[in-house]
Protein backbone atom coordinates (compact mmCIF):
# COMPACT_ATOMS: atom_id res chain seq x y z
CA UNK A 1 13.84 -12.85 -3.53
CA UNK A 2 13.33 -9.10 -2.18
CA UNK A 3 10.65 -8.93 -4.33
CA UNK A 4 8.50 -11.93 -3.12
CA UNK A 5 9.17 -11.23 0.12
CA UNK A 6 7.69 -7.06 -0.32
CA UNK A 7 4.68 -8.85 -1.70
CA UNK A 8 4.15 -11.26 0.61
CA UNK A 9 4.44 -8.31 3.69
CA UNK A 10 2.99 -6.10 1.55
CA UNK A 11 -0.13 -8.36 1.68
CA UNK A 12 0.00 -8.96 4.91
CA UNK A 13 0.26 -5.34 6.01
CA UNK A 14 -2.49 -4.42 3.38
CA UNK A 15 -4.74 -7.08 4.54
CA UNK A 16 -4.82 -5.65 8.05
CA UNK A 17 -5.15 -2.08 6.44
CA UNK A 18 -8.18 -3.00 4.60
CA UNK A 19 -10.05 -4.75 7.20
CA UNK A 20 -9.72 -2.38 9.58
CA UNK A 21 -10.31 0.69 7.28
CA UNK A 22 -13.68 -1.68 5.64
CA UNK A 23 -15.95 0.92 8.14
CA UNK A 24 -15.23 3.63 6.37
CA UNK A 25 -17.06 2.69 3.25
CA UNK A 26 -20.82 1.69 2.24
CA UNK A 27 -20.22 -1.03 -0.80
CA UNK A 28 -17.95 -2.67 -3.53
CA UNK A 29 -19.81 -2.58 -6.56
CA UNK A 30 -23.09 -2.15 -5.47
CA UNK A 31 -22.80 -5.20 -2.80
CA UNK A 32 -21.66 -5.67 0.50
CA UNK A 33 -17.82 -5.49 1.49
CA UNK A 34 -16.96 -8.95 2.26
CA UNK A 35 -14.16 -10.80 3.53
CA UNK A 36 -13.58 -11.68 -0.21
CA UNK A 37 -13.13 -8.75 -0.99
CA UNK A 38 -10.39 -7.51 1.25
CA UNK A 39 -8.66 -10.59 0.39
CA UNK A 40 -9.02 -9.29 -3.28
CA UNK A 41 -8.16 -5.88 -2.14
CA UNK A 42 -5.03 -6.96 -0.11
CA UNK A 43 -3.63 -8.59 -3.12
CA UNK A 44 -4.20 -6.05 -5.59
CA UNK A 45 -2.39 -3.50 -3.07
CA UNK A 46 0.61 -5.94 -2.58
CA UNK A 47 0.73 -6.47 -6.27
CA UNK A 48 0.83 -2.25 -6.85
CA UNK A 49 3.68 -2.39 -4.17
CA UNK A 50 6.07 -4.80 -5.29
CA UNK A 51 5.50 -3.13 -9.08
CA UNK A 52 6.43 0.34 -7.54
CA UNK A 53 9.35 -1.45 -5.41
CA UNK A 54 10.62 -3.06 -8.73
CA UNK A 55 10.95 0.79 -10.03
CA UNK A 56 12.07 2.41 -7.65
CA UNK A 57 15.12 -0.43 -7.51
CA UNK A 58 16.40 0.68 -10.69
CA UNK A 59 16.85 4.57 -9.00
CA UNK A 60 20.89 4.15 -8.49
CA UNK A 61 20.20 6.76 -5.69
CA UNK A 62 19.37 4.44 -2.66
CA UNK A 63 18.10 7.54 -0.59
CA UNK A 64 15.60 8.49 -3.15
CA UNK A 65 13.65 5.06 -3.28
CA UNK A 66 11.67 5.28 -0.39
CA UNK A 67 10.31 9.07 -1.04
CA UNK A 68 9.84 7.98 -4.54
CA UNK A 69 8.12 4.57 -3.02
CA UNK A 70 5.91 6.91 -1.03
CA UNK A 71 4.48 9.60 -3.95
CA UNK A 72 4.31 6.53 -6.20
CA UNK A 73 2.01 4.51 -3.77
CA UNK A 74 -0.23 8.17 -3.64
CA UNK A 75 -0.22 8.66 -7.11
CA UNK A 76 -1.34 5.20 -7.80
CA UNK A 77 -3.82 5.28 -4.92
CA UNK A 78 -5.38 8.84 -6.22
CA UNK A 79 -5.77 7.29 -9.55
CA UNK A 80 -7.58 3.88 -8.21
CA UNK A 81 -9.60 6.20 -5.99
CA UNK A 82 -10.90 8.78 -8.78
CA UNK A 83 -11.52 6.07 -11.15
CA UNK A 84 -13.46 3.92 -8.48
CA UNK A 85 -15.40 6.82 -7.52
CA UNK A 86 -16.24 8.07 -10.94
CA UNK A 87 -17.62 4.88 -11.90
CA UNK A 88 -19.54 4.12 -8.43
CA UNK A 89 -17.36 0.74 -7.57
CA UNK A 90 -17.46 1.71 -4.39
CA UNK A 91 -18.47 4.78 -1.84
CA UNK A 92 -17.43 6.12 1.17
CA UNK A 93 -19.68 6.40 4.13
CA UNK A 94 -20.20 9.25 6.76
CA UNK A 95 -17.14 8.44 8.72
CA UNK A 96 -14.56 8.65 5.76
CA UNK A 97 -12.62 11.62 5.97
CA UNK A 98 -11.89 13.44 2.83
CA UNK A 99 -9.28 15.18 1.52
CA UNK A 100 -9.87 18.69 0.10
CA UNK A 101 -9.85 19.36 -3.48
CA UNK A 102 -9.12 16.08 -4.04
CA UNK A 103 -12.19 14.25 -3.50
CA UNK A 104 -10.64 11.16 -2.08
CA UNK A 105 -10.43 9.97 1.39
CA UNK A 106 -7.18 10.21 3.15
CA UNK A 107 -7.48 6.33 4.44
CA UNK A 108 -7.08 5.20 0.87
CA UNK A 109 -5.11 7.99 -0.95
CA UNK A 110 -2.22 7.25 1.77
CA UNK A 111 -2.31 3.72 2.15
CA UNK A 112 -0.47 2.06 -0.67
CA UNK A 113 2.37 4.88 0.26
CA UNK A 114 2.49 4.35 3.94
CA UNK A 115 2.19 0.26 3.42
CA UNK A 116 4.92 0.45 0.63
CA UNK A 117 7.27 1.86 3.15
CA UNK A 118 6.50 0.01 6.02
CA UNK A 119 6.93 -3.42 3.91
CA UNK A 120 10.13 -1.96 2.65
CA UNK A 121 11.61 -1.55 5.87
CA UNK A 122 10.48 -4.74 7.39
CA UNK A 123 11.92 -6.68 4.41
CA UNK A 124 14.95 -4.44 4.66
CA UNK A 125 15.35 -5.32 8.39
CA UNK A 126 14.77 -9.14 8.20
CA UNK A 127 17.63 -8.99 5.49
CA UNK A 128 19.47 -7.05 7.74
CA UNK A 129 19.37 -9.99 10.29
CA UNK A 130 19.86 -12.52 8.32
CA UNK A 131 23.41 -11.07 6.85
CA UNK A 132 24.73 -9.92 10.39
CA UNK A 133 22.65 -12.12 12.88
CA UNK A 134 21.83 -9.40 14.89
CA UNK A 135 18.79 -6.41 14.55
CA UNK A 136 21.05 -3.28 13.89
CA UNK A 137 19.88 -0.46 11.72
CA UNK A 138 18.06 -1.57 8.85
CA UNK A 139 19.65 -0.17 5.64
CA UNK A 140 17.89 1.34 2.49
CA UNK A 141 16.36 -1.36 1.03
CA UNK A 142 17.68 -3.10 -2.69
C-alpha cells in the first residue's frame, strides 16, 4: 500500500517537476517536448522512485533511508542524464544550468532525489494521520 501510494505522489510531484522544468531543454528525440511526453516522463520518474523506495525499505536503519533515497535518486538521475546526452535523446537549451565536471544540468541530476523525498514524506505524513487522526510529526517512512 506504501508503495502505490509513493508512486502515485511520486507522479504527481514529478509531473509538476517536469512541466515546469520543460523550458530548460530544446527536444526529446529530435522532436518537440510535448505534453506526452512529460506524461511519459512523470511516470518513468515515479516508477525510478517507488523502485529506490522498495530498497531503501529493506535498510533496517530507518534514519538511513531517506539519505540513501536521496544519492540513489542522483545516481540514477546522473546515469539517465549521461546516457540521454551521449546518445542526443534530448538537449538542454541556453537557460539550463550545468553542473561542473559533470556535464549534466542540476534541474535533472537533483530531481528524482529531491521528488523521492518529498513523496516520502507526504506519504509518511498522510499515514501519520490516518493512524492518530491528527497531523503531528511525520515519522521516517516504512
Amino acid at each position: 500500500m506504501f508503495l502505490g501510494r509513493l508512486w502515485v505522489v511520486s507522479y504527481v510531484i514529478n509531473l509538476i517537476w517536469e512541466i515546469s522544468h520543460a523550458p530548460l531543454y530544446l527536444h526529446f528525440r529530435g522532436g518537440p517536448i510535448t505534453l506526452a511526453v512529460l506524461f511519459y516522463a512523470a511516470a518513468v520518474d515515479a516508477t525510478i522512485i517507488t523502485v529506490l523506495g522498495w530498497l531503501v525499505g529493506r535498510v533496517r536503519r530507518r534514519e538511513l533511508r531517506l539519505p540513501l533515497l536521496f544519492f540513489g535518486g542522483v545516481i540514477a538521475a546522473l546515469v539517465i542524464e549521461w546516457r540521454a546526452l551521449t546518445t542526443a535523446r534530448w538537449a538542454y537549451g541556453p537557460l539550463m544550468p550545468v553542473v561542473p565536471l559533470l556535464g549534466t544540468g542540476w534541474s535533472p541530476t537533483l530531481q528524482l532525489g529531491l521528488t523521492g523525498v518529498a513523496a516520502c514524506l507526504i506519504v509518511t505524513a498522510g499515514k501519520a494521520r490516518r493512524r492518530t487522526g491528527v497531523g503531528g510529526a511525520p515519522q521516517l517512512p516504512w
